[in-house]
PDB file of N, CA and C in Angstrom:
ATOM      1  N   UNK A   1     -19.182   0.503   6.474  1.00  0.00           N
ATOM      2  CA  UNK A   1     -19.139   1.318   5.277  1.00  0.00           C
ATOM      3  C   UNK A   1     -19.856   2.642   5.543  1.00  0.00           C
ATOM      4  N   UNK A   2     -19.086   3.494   5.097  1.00  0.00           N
ATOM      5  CA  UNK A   2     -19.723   5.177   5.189  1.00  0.00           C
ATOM      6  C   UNK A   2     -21.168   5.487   4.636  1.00  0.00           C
ATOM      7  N   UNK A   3     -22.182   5.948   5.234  1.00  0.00           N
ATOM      8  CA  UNK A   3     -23.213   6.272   4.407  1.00  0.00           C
ATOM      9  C   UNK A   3     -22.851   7.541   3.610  1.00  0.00           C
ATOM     10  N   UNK A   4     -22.520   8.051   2.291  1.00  0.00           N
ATOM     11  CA  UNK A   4     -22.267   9.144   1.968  1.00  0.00           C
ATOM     12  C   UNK A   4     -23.403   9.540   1.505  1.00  0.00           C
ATOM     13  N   UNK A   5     -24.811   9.102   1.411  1.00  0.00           N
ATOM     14  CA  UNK A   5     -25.600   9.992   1.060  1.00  0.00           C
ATOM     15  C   UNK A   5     -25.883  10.821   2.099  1.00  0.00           C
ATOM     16  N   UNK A   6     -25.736   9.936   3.233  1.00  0.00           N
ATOM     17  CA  UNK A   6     -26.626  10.598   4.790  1.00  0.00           C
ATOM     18  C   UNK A   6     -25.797  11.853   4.691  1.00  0.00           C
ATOM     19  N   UNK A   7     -23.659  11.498   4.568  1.00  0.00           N
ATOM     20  CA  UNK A   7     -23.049  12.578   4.777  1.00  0.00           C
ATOM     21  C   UNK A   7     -23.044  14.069   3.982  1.00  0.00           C
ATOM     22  N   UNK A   8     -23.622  13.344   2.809  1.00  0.00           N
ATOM     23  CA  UNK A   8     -23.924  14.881   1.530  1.00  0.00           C
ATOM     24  C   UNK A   8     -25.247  15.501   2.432  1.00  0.00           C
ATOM     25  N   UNK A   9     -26.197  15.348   2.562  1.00  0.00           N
ATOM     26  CA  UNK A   9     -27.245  15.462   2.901  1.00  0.00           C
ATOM     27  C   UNK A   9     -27.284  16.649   4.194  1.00  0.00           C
ATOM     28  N   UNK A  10     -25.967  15.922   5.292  1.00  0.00           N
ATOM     29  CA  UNK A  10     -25.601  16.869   6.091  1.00  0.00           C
ATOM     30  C   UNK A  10     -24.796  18.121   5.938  1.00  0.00           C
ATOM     31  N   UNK A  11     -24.059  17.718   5.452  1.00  0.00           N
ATOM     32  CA  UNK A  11     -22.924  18.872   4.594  1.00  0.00           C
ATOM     33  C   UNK A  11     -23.524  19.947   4.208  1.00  0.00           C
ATOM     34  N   UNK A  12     -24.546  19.072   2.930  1.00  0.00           N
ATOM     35  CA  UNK A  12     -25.426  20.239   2.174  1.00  0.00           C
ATOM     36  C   UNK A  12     -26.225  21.321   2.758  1.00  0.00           C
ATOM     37  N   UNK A  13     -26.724  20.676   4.482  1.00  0.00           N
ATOM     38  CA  UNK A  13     -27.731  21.477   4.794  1.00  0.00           C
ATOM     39  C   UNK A  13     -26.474  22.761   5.942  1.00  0.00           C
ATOM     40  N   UNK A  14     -25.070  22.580   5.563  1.00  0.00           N
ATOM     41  CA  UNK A  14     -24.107  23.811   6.179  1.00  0.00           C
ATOM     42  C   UNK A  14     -24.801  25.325   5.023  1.00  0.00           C
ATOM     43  N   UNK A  15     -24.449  26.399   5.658  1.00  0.00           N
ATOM     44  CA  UNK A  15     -23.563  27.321   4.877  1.00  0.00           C
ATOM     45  C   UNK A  15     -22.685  27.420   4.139  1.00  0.00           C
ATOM     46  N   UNK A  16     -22.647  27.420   2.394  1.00  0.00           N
ATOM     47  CA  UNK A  16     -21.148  27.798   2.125  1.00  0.00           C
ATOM     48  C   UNK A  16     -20.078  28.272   2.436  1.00  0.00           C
ATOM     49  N   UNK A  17     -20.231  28.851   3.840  1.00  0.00           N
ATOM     50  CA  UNK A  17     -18.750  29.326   4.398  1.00  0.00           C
ATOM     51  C   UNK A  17     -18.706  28.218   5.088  1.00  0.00           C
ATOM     52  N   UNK A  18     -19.424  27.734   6.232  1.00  0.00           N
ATOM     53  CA  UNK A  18     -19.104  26.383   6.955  1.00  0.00           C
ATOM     54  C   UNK A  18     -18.760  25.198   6.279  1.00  0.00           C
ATOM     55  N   UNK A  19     -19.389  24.520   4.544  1.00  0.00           N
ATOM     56  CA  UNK A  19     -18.662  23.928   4.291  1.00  0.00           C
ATOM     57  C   UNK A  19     -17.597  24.306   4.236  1.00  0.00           C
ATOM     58  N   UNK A  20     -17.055  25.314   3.374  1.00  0.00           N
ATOM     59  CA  UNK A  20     -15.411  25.605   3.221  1.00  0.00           C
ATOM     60  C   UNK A  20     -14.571  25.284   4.218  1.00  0.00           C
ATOM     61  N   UNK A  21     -15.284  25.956   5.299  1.00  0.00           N
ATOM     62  CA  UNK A  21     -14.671  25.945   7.050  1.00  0.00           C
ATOM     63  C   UNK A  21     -14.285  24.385   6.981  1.00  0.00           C
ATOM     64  N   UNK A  22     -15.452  23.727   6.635  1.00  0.00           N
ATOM     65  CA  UNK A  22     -15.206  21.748   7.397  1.00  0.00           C
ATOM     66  C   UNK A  22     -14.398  21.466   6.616  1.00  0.00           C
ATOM     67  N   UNK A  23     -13.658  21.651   5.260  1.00  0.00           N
ATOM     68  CA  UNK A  23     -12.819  21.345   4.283  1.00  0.00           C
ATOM     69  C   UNK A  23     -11.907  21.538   4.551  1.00  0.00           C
ATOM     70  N   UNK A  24     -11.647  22.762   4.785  1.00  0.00           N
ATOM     71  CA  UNK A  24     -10.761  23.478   5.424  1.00  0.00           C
ATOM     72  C   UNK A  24      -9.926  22.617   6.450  1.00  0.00           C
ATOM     73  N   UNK A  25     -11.155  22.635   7.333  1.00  0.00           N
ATOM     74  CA  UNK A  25     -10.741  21.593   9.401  1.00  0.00           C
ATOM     75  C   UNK A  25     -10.160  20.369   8.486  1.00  0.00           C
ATOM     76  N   UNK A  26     -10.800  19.565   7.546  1.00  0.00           N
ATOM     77  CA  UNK A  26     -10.436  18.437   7.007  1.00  0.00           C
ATOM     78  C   UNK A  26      -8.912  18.118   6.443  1.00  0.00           C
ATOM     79  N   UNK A  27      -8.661  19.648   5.535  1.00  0.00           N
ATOM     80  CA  UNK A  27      -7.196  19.471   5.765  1.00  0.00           C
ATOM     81  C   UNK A  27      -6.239  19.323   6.573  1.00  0.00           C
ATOM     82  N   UNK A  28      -6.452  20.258   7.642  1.00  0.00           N
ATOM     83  CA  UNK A  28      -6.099  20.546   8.728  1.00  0.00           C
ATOM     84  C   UNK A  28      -5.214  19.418   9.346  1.00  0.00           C
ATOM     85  N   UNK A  29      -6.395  18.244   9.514  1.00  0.00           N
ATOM     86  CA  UNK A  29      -6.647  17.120   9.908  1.00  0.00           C
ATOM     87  C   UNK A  29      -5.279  16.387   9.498  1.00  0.00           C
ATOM     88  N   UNK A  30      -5.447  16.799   7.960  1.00  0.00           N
ATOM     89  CA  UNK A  30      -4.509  16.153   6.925  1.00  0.00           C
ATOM     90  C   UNK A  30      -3.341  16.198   7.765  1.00  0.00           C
ATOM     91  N   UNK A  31      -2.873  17.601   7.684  1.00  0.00           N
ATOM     92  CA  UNK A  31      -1.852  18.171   7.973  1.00  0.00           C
ATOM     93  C   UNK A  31      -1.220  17.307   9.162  1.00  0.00           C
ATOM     94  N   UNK A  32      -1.985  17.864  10.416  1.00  0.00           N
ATOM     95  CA  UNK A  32      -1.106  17.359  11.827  1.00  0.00           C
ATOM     96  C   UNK A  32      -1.190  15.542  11.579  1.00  0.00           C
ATOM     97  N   UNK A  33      -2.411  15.101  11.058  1.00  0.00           N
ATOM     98  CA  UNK A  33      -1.651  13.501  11.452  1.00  0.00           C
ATOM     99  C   UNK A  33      -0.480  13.316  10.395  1.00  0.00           C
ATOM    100  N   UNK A  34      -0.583  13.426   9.528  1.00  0.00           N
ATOM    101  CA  UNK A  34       0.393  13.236   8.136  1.00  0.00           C
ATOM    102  C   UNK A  34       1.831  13.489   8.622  1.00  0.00           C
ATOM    103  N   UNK A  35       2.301  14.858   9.378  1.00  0.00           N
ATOM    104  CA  UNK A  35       3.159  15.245   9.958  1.00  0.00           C
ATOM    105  C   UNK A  35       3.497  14.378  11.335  1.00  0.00           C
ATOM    106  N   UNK A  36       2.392  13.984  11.681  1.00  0.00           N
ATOM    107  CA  UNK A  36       2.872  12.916  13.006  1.00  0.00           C
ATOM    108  C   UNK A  36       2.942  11.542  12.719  1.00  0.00           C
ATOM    109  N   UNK A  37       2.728  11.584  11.553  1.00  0.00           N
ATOM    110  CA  UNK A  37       3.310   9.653  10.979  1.00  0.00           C
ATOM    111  C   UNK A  37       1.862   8.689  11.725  1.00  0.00           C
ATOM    112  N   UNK A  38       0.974   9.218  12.113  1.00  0.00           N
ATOM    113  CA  UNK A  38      -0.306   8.308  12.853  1.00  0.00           C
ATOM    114  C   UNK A  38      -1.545   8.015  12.093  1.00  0.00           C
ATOM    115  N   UNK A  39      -1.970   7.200  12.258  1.00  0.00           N
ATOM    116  CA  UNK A  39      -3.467   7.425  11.386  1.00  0.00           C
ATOM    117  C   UNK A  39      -3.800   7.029   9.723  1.00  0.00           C
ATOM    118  N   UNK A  40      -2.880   6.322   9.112  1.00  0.00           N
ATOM    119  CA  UNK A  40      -2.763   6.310   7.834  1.00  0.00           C
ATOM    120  C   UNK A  40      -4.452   6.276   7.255  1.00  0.00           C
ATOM    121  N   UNK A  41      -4.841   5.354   8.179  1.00  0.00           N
ATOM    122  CA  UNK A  41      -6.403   5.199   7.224  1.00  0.00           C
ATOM    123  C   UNK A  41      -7.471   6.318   7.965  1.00  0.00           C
ATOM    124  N   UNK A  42      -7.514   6.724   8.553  1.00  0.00           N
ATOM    125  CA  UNK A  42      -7.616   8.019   9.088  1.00  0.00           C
ATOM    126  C   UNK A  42      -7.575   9.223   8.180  1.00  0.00           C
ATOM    127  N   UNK A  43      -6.320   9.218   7.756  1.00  0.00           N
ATOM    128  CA  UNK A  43      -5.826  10.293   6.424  1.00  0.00           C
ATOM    129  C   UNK A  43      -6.299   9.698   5.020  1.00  0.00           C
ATOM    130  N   UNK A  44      -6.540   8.219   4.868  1.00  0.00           N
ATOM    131  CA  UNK A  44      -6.824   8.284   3.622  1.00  0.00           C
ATOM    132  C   UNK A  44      -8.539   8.494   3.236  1.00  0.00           C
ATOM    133  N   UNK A  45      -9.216   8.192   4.750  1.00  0.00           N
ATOM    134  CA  UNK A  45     -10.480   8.277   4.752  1.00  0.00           C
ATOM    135  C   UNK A  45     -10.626  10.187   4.941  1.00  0.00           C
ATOM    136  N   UNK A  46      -9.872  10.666   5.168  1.00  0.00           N
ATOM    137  CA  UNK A  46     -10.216  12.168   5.234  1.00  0.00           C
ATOM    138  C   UNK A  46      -9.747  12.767   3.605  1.00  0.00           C
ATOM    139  N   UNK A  47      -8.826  12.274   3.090  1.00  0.00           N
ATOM    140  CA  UNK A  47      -8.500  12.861   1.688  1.00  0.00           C
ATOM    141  C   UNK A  47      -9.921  12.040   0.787  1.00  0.00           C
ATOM    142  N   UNK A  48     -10.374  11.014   0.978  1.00  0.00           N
ATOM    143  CA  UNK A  48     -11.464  10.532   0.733  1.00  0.00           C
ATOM    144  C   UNK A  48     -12.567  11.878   0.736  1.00  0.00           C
ATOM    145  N   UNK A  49     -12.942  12.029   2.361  1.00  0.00           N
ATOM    146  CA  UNK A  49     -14.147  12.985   2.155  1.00  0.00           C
ATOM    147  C   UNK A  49     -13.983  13.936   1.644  1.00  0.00           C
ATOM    148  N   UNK A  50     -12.861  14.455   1.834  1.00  0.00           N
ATOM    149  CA  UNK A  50     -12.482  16.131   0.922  1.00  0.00           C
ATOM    150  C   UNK A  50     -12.934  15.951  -0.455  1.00  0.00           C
ATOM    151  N   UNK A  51     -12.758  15.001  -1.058  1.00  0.00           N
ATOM    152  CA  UNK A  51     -12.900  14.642  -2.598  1.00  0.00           C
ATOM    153  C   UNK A  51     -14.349  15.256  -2.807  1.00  0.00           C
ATOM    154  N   UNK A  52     -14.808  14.588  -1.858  1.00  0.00           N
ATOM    155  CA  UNK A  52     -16.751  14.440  -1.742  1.00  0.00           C
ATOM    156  C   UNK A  52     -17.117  15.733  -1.379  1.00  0.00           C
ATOM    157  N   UNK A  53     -16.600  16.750  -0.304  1.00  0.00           N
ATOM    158  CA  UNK A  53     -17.020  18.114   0.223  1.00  0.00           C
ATOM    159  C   UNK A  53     -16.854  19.005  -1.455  1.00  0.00           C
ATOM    160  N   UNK A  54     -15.519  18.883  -1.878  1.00  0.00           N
ATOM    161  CA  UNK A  54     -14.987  19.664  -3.066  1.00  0.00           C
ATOM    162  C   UNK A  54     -16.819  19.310  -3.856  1.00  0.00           C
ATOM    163  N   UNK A  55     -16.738  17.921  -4.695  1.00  0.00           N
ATOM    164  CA  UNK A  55     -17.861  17.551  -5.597  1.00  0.00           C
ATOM    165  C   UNK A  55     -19.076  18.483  -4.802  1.00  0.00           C
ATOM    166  N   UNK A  56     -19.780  18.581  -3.982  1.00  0.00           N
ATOM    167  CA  UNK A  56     -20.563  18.690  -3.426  1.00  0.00           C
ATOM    168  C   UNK A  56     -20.498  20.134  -3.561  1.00  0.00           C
ATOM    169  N   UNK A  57     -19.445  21.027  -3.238  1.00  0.00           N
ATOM    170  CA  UNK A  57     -19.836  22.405  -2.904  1.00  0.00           C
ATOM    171  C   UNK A  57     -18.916  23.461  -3.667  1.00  0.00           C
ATOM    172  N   UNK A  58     -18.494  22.738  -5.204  1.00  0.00           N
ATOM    173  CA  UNK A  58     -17.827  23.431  -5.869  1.00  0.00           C
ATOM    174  C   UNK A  58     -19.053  24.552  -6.939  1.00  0.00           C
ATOM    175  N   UNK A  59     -19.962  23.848  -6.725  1.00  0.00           N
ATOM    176  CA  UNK A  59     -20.996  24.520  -7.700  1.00  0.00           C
ATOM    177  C   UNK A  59     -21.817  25.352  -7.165  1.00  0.00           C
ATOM    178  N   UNK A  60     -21.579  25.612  -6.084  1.00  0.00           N
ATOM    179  CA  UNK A  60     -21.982  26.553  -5.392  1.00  0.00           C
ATOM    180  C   UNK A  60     -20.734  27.881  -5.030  1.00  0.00           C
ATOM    181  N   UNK A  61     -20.111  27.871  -5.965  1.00  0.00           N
ATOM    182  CA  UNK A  61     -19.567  28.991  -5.461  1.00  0.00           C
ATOM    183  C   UNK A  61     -18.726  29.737  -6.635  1.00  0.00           C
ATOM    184  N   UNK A  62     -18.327  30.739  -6.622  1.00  0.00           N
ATOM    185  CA  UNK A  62     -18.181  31.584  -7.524  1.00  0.00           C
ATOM    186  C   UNK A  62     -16.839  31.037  -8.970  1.00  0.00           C
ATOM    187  N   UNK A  63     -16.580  31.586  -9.449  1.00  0.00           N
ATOM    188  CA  UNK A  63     -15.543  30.482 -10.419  1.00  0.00           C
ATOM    189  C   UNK A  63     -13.913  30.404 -10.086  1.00  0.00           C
ATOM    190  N   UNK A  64     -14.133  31.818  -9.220  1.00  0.00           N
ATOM    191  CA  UNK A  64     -12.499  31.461  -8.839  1.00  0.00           C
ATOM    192  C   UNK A  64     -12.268  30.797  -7.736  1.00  0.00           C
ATOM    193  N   UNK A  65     -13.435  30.691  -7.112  1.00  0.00           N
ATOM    194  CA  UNK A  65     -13.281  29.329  -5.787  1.00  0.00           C
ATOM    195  C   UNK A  65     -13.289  28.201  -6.743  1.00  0.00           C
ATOM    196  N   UNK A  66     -13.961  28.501  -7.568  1.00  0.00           N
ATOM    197  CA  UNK A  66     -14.598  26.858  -8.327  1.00  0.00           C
ATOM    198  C   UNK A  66     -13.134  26.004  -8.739  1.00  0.00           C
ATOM    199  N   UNK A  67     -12.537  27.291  -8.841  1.00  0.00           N
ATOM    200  CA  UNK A  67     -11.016  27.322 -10.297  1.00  0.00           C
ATOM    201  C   UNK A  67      -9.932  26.447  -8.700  1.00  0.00           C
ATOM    202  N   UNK A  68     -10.328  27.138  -7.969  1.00  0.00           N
ATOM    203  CA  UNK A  68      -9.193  26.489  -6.602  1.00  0.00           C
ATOM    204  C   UNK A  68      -9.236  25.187  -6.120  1.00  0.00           C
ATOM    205  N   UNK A  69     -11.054  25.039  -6.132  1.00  0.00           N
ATOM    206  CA  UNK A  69     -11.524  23.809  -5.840  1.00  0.00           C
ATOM    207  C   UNK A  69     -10.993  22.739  -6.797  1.00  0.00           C
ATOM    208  N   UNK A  70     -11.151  22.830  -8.193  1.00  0.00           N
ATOM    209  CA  UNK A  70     -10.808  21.761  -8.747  1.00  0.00           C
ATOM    210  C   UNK A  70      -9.129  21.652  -8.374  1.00  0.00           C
ATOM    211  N   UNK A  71      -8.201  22.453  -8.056  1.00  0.00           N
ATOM    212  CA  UNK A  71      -7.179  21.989  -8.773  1.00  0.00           C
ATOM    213  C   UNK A  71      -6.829  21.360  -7.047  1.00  0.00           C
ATOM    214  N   UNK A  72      -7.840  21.706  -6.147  1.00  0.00           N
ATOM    215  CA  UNK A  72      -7.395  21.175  -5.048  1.00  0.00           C
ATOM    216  C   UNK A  72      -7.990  19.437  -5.053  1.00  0.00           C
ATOM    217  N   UNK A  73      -9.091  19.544  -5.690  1.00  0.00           N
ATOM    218  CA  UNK A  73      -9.857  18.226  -6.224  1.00  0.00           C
ATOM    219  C   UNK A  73      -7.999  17.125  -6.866  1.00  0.00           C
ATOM    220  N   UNK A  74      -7.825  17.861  -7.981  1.00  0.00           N
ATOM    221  CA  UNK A  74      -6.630  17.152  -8.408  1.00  0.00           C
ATOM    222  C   UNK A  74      -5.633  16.955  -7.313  1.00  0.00           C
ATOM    223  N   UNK A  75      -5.139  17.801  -6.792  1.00  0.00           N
ATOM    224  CA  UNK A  75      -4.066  17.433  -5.838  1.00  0.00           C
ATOM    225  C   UNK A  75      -4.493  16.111  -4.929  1.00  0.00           C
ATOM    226  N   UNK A  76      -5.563  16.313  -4.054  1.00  0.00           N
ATOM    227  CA  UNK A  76      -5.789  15.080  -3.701  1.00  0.00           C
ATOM    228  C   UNK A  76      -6.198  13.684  -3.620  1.00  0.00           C
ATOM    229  N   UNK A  77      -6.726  13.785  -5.522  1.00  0.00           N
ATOM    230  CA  UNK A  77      -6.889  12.576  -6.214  1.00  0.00           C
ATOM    231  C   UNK A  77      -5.224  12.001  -6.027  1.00  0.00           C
ATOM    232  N   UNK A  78      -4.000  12.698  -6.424  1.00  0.00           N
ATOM    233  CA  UNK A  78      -2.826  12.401  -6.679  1.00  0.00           C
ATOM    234  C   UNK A  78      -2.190  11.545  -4.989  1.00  0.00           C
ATOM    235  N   UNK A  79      -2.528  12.642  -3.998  1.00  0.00           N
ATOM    236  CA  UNK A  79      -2.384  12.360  -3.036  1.00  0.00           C
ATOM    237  C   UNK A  79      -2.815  10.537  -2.635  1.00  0.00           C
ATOM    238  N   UNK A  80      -4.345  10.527  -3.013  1.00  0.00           N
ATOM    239  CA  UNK A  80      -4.732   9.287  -3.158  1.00  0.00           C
ATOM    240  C   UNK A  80      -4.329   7.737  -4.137  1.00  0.00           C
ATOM    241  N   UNK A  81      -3.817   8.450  -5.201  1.00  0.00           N
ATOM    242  CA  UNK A  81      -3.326   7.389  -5.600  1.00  0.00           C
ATOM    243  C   UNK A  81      -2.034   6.695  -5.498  1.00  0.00           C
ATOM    244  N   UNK A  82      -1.064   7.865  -4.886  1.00  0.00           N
ATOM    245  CA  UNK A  82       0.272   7.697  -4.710  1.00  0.00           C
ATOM    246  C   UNK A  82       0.492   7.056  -3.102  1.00  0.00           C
ATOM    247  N   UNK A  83      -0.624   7.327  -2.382  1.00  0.00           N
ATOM    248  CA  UNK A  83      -0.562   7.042  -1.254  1.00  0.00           C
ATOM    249  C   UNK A  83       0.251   5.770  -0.414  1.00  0.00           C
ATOM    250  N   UNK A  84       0.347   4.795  -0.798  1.00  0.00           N
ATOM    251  CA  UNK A  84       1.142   3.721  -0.216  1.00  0.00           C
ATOM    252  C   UNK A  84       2.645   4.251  -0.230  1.00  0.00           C
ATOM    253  N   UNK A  85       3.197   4.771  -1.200  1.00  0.00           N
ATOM    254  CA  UNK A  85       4.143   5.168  -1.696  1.00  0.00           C
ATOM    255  C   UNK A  85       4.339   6.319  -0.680  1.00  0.00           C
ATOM    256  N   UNK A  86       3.741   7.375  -0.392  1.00  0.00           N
ATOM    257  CA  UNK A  86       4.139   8.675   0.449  1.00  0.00           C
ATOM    258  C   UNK A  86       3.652   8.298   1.570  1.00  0.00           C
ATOM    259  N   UNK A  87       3.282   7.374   2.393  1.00  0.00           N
ATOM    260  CA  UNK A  87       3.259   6.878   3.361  1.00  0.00           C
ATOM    261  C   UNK A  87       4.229   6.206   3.998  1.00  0.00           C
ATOM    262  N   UNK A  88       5.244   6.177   2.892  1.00  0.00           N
ATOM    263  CA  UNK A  88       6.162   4.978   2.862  1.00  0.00           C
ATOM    264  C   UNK A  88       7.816   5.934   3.852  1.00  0.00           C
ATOM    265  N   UNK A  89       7.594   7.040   2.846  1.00  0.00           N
ATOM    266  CA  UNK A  89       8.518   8.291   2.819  1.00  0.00           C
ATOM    267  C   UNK A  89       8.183   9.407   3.767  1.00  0.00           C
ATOM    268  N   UNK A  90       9.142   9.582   4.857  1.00  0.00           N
ATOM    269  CA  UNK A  90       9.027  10.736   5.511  1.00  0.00           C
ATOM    270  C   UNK A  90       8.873  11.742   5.085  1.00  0.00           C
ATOM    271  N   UNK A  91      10.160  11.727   4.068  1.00  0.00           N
ATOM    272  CA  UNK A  91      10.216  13.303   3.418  1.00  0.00           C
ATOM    273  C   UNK A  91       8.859  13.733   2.445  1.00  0.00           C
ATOM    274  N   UNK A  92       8.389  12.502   1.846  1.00  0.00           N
ATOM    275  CA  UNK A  92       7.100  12.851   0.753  1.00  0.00           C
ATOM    276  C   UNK A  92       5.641  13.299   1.980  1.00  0.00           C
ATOM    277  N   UNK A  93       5.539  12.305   3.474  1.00  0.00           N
ATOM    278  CA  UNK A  93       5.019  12.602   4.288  1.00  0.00           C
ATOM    279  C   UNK A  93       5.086  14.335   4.531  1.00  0.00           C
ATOM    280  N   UNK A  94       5.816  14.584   4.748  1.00  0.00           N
ATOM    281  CA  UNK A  94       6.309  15.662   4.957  1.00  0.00           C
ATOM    282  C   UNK A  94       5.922  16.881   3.851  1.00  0.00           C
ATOM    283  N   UNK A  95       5.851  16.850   3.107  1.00  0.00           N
ATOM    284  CA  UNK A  95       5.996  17.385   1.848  1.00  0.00           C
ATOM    285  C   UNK A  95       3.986  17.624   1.848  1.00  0.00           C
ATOM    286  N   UNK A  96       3.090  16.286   2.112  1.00  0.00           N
ATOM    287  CA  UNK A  96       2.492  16.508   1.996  1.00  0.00           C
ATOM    288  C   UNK A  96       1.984  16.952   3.168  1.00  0.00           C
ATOM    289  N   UNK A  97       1.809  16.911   4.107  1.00  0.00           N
ATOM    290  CA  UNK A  97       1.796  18.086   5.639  1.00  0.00           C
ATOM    291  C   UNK A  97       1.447  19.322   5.036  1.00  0.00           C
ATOM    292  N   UNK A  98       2.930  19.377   4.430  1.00  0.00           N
ATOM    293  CA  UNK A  98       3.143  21.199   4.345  1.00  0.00           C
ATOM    294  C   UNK A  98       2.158  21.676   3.363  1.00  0.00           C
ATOM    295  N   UNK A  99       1.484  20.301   2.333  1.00  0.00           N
ATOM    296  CA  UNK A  99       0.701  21.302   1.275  1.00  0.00           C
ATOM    297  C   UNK A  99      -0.619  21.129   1.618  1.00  0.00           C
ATOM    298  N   UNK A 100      -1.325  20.480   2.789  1.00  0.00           N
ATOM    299  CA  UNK A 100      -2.492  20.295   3.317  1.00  0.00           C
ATOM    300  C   UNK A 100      -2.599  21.566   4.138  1.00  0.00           C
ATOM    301  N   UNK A 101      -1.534  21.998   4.670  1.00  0.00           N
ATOM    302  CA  UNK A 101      -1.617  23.045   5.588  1.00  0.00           C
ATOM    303  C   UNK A 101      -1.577  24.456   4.528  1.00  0.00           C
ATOM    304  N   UNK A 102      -1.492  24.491   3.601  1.00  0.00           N
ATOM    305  CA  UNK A 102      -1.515  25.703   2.850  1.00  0.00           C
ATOM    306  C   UNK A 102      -2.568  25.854   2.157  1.00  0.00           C
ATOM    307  N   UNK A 103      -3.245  24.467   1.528  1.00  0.00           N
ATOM    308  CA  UNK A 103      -4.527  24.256   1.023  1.00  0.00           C
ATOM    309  C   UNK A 103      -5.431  24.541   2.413  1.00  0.00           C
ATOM    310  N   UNK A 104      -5.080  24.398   3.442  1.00  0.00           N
ATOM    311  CA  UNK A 104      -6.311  24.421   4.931  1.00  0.00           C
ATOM    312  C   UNK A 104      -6.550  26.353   4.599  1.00  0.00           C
ATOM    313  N   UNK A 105      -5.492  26.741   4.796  1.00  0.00           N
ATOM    314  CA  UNK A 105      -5.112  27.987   5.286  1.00  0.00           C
ATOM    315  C   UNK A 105      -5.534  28.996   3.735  1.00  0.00           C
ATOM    316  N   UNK A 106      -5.373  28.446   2.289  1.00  0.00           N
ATOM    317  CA  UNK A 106      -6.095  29.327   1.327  1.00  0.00           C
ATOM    318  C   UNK A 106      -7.723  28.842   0.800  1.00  0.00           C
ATOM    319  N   UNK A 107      -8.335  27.382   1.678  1.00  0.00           N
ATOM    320  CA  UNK A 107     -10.112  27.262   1.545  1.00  0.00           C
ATOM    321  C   UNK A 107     -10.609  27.814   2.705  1.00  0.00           C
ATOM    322  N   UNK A 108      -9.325  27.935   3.873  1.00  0.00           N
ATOM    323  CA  UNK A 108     -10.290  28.968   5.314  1.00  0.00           C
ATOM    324  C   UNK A 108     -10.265  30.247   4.849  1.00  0.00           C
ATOM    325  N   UNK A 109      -9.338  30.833   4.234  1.00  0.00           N
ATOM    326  CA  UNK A 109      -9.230  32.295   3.730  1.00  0.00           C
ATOM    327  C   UNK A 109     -10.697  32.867   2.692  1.00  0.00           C
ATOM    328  N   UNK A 110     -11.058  31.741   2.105  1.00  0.00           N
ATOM    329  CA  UNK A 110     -12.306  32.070   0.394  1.00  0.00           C
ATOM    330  C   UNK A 110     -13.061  31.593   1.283  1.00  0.00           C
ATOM    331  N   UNK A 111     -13.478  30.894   2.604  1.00  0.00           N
ATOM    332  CA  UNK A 111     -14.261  30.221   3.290  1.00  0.00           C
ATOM    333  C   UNK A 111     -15.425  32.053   3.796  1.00  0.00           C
ATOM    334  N   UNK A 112     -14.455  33.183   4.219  1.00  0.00           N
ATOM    335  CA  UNK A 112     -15.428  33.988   4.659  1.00  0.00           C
ATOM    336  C   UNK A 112     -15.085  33.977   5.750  1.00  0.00           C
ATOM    337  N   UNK A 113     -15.193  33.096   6.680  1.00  0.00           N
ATOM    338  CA  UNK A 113     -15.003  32.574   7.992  1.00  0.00           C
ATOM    339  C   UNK A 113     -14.327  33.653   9.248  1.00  0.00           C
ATOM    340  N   UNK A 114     -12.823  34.006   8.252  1.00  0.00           N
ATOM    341  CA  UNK A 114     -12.158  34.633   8.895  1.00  0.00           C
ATOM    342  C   UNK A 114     -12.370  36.492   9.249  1.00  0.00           C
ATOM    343  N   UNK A 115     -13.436  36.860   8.588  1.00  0.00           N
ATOM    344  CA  UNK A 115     -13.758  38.416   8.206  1.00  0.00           C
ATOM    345  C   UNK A 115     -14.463  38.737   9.405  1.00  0.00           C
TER     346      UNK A 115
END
């Protein structure tokens, strides 16, 4: 079982751009295994931590990150609950690839990271 206090604890002691950054990598993550059909619990334990990075480092940041964060919070609650189901489906596999990789690519963008 995950220690998630140990993991808040670490997280917390990043930079707000480096969390974003690890959220970011976390989608990322999403993305290429999701797209390569490998890893199911892998992906569900990474849409897992994202949940936890979002909680953790939404209040730290200004409201229109805040405003992105939640609705990215929602997307991957959905992701999570539908999960057996889009695991099931290439095309929904697929589908979700493409929106991990756009969510990676607009929390690396507000991340700072890239400037």
């Amino acid at each position: 079982m995950k220690d998630w206090n140990a993991l808040r604890e670490r997280y917390l002691s990043d930079l707000l751009p480096d969390r974003l950054g690890g959220l970011s990598a976390n989608l990322a993550r999403i993305k290429t295994l999701t797209g390569k059909a490998i890893s199911q619990n892998t992906i569900e334990y990474l849409i897992r931590e994202s949940k936890f990075f979002i909680e953790w480092t939404a209040m730290d940041t200004d409201i229109d990150t805040t405003v992105e964060l939640v609705e990215l919070q929602l997307q991957l609650a959905l992701w999570q609950l539908r999960w057996t189901k889009i695991w099931a489906d290439p095309v929904q596999r697929m589908e979700v690839a493409e929106q991990a990789k756009i969510w990676s690519d607009r929390i690396l963008a507000r991340s700072g990271l890239l400037d």
